[in-house]
C-alpha atoms as a PDB file:
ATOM      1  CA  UNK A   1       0.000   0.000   0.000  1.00  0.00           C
ATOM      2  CA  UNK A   2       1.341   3.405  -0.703  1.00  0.00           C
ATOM      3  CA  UNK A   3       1.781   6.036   1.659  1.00  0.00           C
ATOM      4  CA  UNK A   4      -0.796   9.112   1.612  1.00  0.00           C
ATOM      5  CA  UNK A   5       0.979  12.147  -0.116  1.00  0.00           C
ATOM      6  CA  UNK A   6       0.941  15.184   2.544  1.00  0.00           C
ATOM      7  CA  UNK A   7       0.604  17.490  -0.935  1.00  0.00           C
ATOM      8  CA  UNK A   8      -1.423  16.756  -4.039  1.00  0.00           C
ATOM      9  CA  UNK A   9       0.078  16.289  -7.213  1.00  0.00           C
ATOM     10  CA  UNK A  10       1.451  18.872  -9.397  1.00  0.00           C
ATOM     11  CA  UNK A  11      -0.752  18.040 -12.240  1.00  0.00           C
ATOM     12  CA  UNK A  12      -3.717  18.221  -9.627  1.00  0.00           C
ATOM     13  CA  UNK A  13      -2.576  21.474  -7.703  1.00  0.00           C
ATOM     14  CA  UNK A  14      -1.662  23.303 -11.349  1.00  0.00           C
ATOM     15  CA  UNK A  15      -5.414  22.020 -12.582  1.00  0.00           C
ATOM     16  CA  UNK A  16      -7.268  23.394  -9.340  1.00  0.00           C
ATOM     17  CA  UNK A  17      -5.797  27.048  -9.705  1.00  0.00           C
ATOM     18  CA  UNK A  18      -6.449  27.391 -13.047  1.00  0.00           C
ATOM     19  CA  UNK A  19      -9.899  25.990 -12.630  1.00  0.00           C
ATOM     20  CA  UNK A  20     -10.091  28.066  -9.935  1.00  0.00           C
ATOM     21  CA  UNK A  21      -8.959  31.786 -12.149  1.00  0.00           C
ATOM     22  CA  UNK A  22     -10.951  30.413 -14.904  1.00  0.00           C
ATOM     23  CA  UNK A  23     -14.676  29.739 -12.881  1.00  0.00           C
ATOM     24  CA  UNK A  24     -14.199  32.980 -10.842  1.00  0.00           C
ATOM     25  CA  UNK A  25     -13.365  34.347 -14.572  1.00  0.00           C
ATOM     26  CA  UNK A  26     -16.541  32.816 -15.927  1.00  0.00           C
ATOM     27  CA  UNK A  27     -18.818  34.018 -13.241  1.00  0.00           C
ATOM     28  CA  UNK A  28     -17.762  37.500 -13.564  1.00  0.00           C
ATOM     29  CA  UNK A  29     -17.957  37.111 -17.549  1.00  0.00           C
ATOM     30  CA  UNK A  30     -21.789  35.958 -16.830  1.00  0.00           C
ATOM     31  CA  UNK A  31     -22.771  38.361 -14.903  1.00  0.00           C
ATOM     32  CA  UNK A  32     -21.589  41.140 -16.854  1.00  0.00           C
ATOM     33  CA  UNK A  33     -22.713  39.168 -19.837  1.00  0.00           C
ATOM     34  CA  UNK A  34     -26.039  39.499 -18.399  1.00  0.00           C
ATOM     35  CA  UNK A  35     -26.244  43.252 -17.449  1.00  0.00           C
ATOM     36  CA  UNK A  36     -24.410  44.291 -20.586  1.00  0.00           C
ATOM     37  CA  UNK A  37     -26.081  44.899 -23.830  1.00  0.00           C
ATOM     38  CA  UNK A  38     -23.903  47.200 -25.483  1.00  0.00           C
ATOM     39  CA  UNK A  39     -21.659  45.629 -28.429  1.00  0.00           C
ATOM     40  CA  UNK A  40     -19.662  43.992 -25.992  1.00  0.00           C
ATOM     41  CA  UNK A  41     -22.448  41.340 -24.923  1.00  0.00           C
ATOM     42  CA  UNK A  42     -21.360  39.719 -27.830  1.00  0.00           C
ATOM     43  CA  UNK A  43     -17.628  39.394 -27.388  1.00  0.00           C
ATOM     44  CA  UNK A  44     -18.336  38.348 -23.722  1.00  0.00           C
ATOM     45  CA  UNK A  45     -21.040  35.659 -25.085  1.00  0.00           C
ATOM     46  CA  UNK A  46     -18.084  34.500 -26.727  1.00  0.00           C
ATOM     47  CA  UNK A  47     -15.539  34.376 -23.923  1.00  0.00           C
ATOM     48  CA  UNK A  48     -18.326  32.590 -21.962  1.00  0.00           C
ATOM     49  CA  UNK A  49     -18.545  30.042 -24.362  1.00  0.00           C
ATOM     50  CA  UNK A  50     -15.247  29.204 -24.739  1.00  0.00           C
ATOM     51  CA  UNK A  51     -14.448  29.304 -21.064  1.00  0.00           C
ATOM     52  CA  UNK A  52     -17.169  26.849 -20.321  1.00  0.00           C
ATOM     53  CA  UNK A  53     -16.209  24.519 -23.004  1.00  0.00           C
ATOM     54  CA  UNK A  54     -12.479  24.720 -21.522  1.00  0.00           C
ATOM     55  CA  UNK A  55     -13.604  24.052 -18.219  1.00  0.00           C
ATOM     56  CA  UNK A  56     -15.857  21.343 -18.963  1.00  0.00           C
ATOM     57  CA  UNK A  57     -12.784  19.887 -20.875  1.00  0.00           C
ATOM     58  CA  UNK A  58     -10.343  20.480 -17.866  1.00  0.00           C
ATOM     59  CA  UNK A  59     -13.026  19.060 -15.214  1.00  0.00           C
ATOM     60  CA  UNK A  60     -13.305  15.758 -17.236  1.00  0.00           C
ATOM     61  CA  UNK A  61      -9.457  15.694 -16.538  1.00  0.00           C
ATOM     62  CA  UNK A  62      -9.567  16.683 -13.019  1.00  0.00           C
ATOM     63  CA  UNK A  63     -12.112  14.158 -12.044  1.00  0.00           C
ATOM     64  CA  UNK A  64      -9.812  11.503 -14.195  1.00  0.00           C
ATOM     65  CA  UNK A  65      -7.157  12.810 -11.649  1.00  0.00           C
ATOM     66  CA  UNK A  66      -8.630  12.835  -8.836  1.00  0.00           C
ATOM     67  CA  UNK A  67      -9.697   9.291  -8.734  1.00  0.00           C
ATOM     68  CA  UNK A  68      -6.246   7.831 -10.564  1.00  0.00           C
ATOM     69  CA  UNK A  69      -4.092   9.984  -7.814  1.00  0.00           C
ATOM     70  CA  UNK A  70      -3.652   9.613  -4.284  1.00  0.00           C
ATOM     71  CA  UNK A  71      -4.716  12.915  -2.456  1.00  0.00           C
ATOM     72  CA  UNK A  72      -4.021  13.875   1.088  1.00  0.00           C
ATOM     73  CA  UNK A  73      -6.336  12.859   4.245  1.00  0.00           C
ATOM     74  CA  UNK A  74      -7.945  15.438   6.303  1.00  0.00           C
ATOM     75  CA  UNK A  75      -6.233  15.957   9.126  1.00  0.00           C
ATOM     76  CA  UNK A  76      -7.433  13.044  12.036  1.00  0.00           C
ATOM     77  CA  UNK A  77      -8.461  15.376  14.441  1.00  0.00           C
ATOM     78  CA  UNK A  78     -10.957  16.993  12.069  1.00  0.00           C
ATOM     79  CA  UNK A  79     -14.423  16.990  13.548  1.00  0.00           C
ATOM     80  CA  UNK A  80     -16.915  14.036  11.804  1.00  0.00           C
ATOM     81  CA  UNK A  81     -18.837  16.615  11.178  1.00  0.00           C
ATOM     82  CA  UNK A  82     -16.412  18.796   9.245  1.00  0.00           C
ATOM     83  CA  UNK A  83     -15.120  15.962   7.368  1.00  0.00           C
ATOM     84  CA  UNK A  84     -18.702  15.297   6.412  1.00  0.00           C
ATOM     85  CA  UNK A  85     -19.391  18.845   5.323  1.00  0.00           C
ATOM     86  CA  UNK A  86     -15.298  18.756   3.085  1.00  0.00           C
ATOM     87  CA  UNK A  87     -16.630  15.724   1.200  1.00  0.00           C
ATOM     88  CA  UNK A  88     -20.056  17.056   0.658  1.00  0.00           C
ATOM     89  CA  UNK A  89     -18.799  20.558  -0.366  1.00  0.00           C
ATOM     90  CA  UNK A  90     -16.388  18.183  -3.087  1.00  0.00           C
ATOM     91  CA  UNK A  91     -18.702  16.285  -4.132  1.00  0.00           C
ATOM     92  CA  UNK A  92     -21.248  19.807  -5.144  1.00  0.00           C
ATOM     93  CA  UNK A  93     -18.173  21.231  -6.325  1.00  0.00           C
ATOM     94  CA  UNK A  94     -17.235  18.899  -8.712  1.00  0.00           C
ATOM     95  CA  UNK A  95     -20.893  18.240  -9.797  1.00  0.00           C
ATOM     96  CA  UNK A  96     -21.221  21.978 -10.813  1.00  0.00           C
ATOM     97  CA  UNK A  97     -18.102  22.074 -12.333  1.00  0.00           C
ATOM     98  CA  UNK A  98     -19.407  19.188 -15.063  1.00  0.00           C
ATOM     99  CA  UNK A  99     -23.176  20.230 -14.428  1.00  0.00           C
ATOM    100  CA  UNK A 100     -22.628  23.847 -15.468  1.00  0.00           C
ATOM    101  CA  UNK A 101     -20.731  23.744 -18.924  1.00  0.00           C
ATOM    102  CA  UNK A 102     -23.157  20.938 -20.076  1.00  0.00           C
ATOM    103  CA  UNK A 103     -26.270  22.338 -19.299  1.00  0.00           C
ATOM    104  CA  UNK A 104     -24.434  25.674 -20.940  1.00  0.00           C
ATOM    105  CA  UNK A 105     -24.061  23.587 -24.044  1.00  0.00           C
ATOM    106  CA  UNK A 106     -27.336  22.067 -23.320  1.00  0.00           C
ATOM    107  CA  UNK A 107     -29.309  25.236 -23.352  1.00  0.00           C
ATOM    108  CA  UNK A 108     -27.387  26.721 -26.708  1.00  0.00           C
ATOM    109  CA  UNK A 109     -28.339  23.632 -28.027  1.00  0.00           C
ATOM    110  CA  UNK A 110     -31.976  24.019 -27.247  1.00  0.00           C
ATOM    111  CA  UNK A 111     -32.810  27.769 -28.296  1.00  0.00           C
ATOM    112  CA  UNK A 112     -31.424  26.422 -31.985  1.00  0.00           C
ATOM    113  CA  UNK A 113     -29.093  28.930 -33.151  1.00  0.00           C
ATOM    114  CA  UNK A 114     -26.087  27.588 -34.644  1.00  0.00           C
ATOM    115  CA  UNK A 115     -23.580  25.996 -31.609  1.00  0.00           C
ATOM    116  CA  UNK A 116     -19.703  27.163 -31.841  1.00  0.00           C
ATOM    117  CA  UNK A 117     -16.611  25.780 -33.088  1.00  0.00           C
ATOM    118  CA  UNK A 118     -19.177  23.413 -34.672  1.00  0.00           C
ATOM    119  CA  UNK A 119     -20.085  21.305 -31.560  1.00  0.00           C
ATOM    120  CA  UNK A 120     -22.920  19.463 -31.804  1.00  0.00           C
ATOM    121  CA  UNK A 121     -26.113  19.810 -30.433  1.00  0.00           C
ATOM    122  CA  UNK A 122     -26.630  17.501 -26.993  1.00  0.00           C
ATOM    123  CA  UNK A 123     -30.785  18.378 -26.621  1.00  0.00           C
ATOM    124  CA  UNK A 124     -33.601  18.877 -29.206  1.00  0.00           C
ATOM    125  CA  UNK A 125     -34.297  22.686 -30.449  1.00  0.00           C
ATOM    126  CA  UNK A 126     -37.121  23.147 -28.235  1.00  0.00           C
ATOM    127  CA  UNK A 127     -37.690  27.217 -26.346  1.00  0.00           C
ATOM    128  CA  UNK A 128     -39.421  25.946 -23.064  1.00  0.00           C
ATOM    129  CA  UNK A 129     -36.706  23.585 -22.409  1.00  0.00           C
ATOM    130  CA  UNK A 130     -34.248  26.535 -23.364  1.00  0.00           C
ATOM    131  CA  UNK A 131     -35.837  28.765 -20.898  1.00  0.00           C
ATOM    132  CA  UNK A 132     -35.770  26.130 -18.340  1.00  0.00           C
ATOM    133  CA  UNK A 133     -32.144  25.561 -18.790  1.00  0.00           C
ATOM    134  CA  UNK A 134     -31.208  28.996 -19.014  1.00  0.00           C
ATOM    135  CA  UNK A 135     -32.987  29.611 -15.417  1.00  0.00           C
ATOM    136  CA  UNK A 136     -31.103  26.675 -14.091  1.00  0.00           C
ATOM    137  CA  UNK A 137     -28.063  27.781 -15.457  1.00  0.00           C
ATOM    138  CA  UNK A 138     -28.112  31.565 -13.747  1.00  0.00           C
ATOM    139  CA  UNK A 139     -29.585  29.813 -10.260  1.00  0.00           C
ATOM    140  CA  UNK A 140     -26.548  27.233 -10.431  1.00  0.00           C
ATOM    141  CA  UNK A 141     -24.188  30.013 -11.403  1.00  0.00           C
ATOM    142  CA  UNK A 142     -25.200  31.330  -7.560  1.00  0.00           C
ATOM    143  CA  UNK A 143     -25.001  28.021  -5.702  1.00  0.00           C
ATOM    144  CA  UNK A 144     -21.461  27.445  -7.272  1.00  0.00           C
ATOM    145  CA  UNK A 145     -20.789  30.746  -6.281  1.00  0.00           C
ATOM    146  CA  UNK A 146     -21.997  30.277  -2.846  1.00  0.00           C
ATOM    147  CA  UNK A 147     -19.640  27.049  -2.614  1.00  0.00           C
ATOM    148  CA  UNK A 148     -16.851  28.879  -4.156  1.00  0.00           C
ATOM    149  CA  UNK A 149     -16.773  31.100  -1.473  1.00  0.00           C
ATOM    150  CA  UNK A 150     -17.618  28.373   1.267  1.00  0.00           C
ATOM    151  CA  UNK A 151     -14.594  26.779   0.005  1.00  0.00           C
ATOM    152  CA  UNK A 152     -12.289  29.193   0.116  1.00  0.00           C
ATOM    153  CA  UNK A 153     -13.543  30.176   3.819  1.00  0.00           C
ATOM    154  CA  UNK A 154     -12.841  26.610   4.899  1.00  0.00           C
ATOM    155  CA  UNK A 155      -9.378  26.825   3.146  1.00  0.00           C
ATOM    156  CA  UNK A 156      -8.217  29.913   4.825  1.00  0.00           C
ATOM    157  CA  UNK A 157      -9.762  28.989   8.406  1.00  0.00           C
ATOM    158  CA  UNK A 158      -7.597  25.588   7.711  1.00  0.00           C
ATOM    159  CA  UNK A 159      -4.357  28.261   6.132  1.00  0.00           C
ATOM    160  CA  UNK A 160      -4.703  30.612   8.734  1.00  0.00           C
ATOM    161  CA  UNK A 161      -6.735  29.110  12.092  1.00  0.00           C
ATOM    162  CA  UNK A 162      -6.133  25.237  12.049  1.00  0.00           C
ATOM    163  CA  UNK A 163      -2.536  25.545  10.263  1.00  0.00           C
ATOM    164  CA  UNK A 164      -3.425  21.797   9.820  1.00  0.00           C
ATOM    165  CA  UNK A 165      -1.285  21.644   6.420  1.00  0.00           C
ATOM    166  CA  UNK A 166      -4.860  20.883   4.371  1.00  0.00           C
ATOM    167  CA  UNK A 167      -3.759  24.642   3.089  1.00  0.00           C
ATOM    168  CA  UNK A 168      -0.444  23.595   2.061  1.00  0.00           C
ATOM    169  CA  UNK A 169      -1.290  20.483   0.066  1.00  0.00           C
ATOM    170  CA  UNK A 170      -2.617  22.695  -2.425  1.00  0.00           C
ATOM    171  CA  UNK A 171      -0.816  25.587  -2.395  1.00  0.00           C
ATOM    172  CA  UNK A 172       1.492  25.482  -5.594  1.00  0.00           C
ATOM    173  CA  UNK A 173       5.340  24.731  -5.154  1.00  0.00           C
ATOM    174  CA  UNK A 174       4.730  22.826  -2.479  1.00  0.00           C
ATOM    175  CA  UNK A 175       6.172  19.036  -3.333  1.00  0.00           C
END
């Protein structure tokens, strides 16, 4: 059996902070996106497309990473509770991170216009379903926004409260 890393790997620390520039990235792009509609909303429609489809490329890898690497264990004297709450937190994480680029793609796919860099279309042209996705999207856009910044609270109160090392495993240069 091999021995738990106290760091992640490279690979995984260099795909997390780019992840990381590129979601906060995209949820700034969106929301301007949204209250924009000078000539720009078009160039930012752009840069929101081809952000998502880069981070729905990178979390495919990143899940593929996470499960083929060994990662570092919470520290042992981590509440149940908290350890609970790390994994659940993850686990949402993760699940927007695929969730939101694919029901992106799925709602360009659904109002019918023509989808970029000639992807193809994953759902029916159908409206309703377009304005159903489009909702989900912006409400999702919150919630990942929400655990965004729940994560990043946990990570500092472990950086800066615990000094448990969970910081440090992530933090790049560290091997």
């Amino acid at each position: 059996m091999k021995p738990v890393p106290l760091a992640f790997h490279p690979l995984a620390r260099l795909l997390h902070w780019l992840m990381a520039v590129l979601i906060l990235a995209m949820l700034f792009v969106g929301v301007s996106m949204i209250a924009d509609l000078s000539p720009r909303h078009t160039w930012l429609l752009g840069l929101h497309k081809a952000i998502g489809l880069a981070l729905l490329l990178l979390v495919l890898v990143r899940i593929a990473l996470r499960l083929m690497l060994p990662h570092p264990s919470l520290p042992a004297d981590l509440p149940t509770l908290q350890k609970l709450a790390a994994g659940a937190s993850h686990l949402l994480l993760y699940a927007l991170m695929l969730a939101m680029p694919l029901i992106g793609w799925g709602m360009l796919s659904a109002s019918g216009n023509p989808l970029p860099w000639q992807l193809p279309a994953i759902l029916p042209h159908d409206l309703q379903l377009y304005a159903l996705l489009r909702q989900a999207h912006g409400w999702l856009a919150y919630l990942l926004f929400a655990t965004v910044l729940a994560h990043l609270g946990a990570a500092l109160v472990h950086g800066l409260v615990r000094r448990d090392g969970v910081l440090r495993s992530m933090w790049p240069g560290r091997s």
